[in-house]
N, C-alpha and C. Protein backbone atom coordinates (compact mmCIF):
# COMPACT_ATOMS: atom_id res chain seq x y z
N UNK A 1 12.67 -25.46 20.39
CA UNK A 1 11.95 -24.19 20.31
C UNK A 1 10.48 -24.46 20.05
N UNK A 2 9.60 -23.60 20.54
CA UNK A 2 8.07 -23.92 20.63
C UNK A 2 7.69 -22.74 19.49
N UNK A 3 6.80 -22.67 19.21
CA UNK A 3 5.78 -21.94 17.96
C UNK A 3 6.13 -20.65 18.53
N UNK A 4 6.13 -20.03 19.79
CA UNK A 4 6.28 -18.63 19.97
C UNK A 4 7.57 -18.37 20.01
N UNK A 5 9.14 -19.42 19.59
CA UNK A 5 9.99 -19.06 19.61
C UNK A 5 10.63 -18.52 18.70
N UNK A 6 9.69 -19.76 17.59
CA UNK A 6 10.10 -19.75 16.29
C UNK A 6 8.83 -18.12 15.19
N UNK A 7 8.13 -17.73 16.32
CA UNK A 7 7.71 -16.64 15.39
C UNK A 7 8.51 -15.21 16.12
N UNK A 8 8.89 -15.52 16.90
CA UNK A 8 9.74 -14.12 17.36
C UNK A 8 11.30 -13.83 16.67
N UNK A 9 11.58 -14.88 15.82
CA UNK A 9 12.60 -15.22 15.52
C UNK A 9 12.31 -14.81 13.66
N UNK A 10 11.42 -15.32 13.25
CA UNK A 10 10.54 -14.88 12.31
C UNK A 10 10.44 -13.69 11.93
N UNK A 11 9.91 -12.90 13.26
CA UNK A 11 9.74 -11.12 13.39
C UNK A 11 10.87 -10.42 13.38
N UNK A 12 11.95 -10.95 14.29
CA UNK A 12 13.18 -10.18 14.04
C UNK A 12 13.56 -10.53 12.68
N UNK A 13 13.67 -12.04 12.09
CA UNK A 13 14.00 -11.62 10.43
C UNK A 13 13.30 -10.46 9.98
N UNK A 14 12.20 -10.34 10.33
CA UNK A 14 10.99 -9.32 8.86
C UNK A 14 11.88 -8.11 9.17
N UNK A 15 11.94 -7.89 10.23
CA UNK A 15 12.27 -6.02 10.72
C UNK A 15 13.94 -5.91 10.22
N UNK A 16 15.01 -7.20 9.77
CA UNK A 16 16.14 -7.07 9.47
C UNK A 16 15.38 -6.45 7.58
N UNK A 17 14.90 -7.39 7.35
CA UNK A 17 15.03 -7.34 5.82
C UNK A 17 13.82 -5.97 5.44
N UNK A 18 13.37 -5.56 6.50
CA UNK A 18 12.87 -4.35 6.24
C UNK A 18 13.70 -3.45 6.32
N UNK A 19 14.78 -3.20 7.54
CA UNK A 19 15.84 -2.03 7.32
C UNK A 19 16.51 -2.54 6.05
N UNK A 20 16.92 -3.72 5.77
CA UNK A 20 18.09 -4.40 4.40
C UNK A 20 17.51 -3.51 3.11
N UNK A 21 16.00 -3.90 3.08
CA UNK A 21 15.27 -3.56 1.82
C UNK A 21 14.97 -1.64 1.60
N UNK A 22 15.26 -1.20 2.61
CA UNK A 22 15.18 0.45 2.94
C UNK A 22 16.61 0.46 2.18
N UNK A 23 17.32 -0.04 2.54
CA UNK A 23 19.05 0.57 2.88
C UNK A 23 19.60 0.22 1.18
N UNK A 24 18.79 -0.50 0.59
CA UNK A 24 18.89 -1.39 -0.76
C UNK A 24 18.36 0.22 -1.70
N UNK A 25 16.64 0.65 -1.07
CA UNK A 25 16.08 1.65 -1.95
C UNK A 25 16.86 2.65 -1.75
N UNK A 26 17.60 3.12 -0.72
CA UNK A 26 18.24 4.27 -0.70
C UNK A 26 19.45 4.05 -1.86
N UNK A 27 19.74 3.06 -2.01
CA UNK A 27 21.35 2.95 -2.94
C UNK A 27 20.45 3.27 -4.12
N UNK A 28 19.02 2.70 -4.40
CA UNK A 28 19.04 2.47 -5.80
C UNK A 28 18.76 3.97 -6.38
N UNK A 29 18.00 4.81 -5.53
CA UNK A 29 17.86 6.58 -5.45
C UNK A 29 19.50 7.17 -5.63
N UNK A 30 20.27 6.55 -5.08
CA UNK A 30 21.38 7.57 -5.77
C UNK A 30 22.03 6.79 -7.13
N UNK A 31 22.29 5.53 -7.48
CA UNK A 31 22.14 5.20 -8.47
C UNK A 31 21.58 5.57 -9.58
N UNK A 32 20.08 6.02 -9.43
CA UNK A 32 19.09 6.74 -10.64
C UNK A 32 19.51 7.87 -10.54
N UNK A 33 19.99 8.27 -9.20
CA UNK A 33 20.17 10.34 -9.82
C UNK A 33 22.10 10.09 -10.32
N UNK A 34 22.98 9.09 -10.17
CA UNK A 34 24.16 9.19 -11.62
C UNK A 34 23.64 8.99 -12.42
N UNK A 35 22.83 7.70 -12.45
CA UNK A 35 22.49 7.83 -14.06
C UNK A 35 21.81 8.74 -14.64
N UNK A 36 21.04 9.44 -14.43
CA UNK A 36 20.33 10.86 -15.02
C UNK A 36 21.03 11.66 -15.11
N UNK A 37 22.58 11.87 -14.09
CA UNK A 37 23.46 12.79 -14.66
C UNK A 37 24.45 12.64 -15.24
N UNK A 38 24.87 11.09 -15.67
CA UNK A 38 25.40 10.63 -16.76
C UNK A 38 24.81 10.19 -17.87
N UNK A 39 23.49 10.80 -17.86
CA UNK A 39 22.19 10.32 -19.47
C UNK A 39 22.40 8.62 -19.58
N UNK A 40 22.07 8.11 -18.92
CA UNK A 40 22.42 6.62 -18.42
C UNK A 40 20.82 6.15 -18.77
N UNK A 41 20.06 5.25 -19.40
CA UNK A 41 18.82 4.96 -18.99
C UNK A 41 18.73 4.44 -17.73
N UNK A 42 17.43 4.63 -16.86
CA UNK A 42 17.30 3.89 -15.89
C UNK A 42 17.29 2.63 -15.58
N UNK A 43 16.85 1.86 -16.67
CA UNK A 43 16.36 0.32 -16.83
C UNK A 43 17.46 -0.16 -17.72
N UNK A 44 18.04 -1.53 -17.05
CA UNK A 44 19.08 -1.72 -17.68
C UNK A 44 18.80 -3.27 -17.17
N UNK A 45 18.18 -4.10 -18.48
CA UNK A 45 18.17 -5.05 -18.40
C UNK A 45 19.04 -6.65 -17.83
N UNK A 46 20.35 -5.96 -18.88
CA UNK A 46 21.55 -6.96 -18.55
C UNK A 46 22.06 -6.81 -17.00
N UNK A 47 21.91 -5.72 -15.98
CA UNK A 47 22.29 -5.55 -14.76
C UNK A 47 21.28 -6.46 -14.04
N UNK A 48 20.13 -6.22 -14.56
CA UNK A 48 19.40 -7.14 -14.13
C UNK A 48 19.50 -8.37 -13.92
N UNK A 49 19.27 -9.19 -14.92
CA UNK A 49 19.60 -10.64 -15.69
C UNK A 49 21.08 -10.87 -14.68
N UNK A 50 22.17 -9.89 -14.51
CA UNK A 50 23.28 -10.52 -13.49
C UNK A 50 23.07 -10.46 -11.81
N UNK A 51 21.89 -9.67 -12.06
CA UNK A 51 21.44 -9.81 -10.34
C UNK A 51 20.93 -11.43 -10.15
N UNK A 52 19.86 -11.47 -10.58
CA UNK A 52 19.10 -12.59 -10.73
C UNK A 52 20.14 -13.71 -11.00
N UNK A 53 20.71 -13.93 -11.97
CA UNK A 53 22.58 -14.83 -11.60
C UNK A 53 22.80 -15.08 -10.74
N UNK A 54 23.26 -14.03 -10.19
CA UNK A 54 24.49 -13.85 -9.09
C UNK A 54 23.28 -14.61 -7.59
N UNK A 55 22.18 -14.19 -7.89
CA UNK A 55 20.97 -15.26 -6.63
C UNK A 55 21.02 -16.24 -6.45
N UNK A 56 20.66 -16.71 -7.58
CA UNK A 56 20.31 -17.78 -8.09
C UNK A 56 21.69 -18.90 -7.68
N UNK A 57 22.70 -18.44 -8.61
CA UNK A 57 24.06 -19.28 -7.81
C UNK A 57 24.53 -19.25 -6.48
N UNK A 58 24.39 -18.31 -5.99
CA UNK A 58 24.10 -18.25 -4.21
C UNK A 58 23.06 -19.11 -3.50
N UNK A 59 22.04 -19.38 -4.37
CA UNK A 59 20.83 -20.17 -3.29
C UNK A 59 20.80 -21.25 -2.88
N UNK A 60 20.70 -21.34 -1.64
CA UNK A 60 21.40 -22.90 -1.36
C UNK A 60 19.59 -23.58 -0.70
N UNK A 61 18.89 -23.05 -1.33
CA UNK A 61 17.27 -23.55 -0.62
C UNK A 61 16.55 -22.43 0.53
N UNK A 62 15.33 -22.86 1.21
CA UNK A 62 14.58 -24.01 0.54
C UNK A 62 14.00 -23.34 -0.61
N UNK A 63 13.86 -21.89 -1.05
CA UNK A 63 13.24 -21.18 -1.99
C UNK A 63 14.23 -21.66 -3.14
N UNK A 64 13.16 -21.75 -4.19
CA UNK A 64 13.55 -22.60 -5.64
C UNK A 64 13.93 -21.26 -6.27
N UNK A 65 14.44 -21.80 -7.08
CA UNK A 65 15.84 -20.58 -8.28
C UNK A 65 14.35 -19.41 -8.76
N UNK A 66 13.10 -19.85 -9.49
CA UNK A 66 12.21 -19.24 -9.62
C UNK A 66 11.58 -18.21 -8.83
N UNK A 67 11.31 -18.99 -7.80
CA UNK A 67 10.61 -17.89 -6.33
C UNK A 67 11.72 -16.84 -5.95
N UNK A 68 12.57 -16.98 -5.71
CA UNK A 68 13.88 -15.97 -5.79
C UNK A 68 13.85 -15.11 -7.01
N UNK A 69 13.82 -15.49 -7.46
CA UNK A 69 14.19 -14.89 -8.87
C UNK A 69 12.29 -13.93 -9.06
N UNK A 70 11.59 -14.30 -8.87
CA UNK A 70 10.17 -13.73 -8.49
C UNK A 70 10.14 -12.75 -7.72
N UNK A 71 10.55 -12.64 -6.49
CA UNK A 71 10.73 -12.08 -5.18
C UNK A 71 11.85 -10.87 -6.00
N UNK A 72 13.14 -10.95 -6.16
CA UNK A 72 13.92 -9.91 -6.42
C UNK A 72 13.33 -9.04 -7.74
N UNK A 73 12.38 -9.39 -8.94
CA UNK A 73 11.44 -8.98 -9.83
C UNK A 73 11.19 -7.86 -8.76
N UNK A 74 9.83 -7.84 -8.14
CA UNK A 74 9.34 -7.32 -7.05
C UNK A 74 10.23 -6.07 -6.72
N UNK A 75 11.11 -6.95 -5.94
CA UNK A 75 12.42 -6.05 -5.29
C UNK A 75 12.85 -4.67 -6.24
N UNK A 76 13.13 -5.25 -7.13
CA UNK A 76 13.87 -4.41 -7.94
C UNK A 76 12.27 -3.52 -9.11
N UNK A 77 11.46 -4.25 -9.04
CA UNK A 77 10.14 -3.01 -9.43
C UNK A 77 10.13 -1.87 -8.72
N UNK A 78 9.95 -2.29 -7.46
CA UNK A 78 9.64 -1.47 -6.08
C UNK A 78 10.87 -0.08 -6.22
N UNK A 79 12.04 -0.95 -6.57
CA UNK A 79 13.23 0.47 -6.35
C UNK A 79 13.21 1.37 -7.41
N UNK A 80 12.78 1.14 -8.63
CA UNK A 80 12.67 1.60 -9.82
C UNK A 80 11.40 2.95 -9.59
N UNK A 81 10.04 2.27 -9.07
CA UNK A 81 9.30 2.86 -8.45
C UNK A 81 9.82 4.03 -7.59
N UNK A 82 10.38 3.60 -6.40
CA UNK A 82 11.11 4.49 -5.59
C UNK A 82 11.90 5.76 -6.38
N UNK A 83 12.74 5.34 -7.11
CA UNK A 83 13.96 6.48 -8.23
C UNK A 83 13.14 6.94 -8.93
N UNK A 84 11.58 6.76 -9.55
CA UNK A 84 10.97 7.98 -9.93
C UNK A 84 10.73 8.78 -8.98
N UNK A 85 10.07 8.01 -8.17
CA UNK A 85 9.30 8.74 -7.03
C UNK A 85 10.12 10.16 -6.57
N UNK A 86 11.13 9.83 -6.51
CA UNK A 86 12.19 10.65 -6.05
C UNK A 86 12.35 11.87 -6.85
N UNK A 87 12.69 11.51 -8.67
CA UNK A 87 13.01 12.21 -9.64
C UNK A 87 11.70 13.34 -9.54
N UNK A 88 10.76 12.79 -9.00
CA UNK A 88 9.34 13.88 -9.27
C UNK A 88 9.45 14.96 -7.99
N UNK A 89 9.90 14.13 -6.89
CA UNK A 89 9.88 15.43 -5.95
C UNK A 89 11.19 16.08 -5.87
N UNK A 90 11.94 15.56 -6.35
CA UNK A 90 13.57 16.74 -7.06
C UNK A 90 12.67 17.85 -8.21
N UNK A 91 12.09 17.27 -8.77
CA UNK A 91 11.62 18.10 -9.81
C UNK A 91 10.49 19.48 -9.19
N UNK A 92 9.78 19.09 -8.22
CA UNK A 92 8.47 19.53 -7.87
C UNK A 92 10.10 20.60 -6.75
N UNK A 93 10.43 20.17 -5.93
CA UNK A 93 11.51 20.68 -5.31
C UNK A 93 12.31 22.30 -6.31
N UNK A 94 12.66 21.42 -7.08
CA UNK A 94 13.64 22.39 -8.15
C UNK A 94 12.95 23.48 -8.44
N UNK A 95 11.46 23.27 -8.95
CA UNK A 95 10.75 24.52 -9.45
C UNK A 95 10.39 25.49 -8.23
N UNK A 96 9.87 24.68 -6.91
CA UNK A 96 9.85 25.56 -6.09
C UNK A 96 10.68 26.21 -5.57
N UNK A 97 11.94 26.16 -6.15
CA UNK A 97 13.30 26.70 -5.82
C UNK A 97 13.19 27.94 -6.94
N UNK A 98 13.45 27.97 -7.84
CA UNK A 98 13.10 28.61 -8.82
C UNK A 98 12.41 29.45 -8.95
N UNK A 99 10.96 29.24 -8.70
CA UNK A 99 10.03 29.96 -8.82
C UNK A 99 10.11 30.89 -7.82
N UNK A 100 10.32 30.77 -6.35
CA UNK A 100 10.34 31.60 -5.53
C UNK A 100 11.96 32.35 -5.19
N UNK A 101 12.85 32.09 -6.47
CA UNK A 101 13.94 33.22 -6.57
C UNK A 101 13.79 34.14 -7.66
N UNK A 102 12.65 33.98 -8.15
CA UNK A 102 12.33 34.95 -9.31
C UNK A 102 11.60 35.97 -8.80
């Protein structure tokens, strides 16, 4: 394979782990709305700490236990991010529901 084989090959990875990483934030949005309706905190360290595990013993290279473990940090900021994001326009949603049945 020549340099333009190996970056088209490259590109189709990015665009997999871009739908993967969509399909990941959508779980973690309904995840945050049980836990808000089971009074669950959002941040739950130890789930964490077994993600990062469960990688880590899966990784068979060339990314080191760290950079993985860096990368899913990220990952899992980003979704946390996302499940507010969400909680605010349920909220902004709700009132405009509200407000205009009164």
């Amino acid at each position: 394979m020549d340099i333009s084989d190996w970056r088209k090959r490259i590109d189709k990875i990015d665009r997999e782990l871009a739908k993967l990483l969509s399909e990941r934030s959508r779980c973690a949005i309904e995840v945050g709305r049980l836990k808000r309706s089971l009074n669950i905190p959002v941040y739950d360290p130890d789930r964490e700490e077994k993600i990062f595990n469960k990688i880590i013993a899966n990784n068979k290279g060339p990314l080191e236990n760290k950079a993985l473990k860096r990368l899913f940090k990220r990952i899992i900021d980003e979704s946390r991010r996302v499940e507010r994001l969400e909680v605010e326009r349920e909220k902004v949603t709700s009132k405009k529901i509200t407000s205009s049945s009164t």
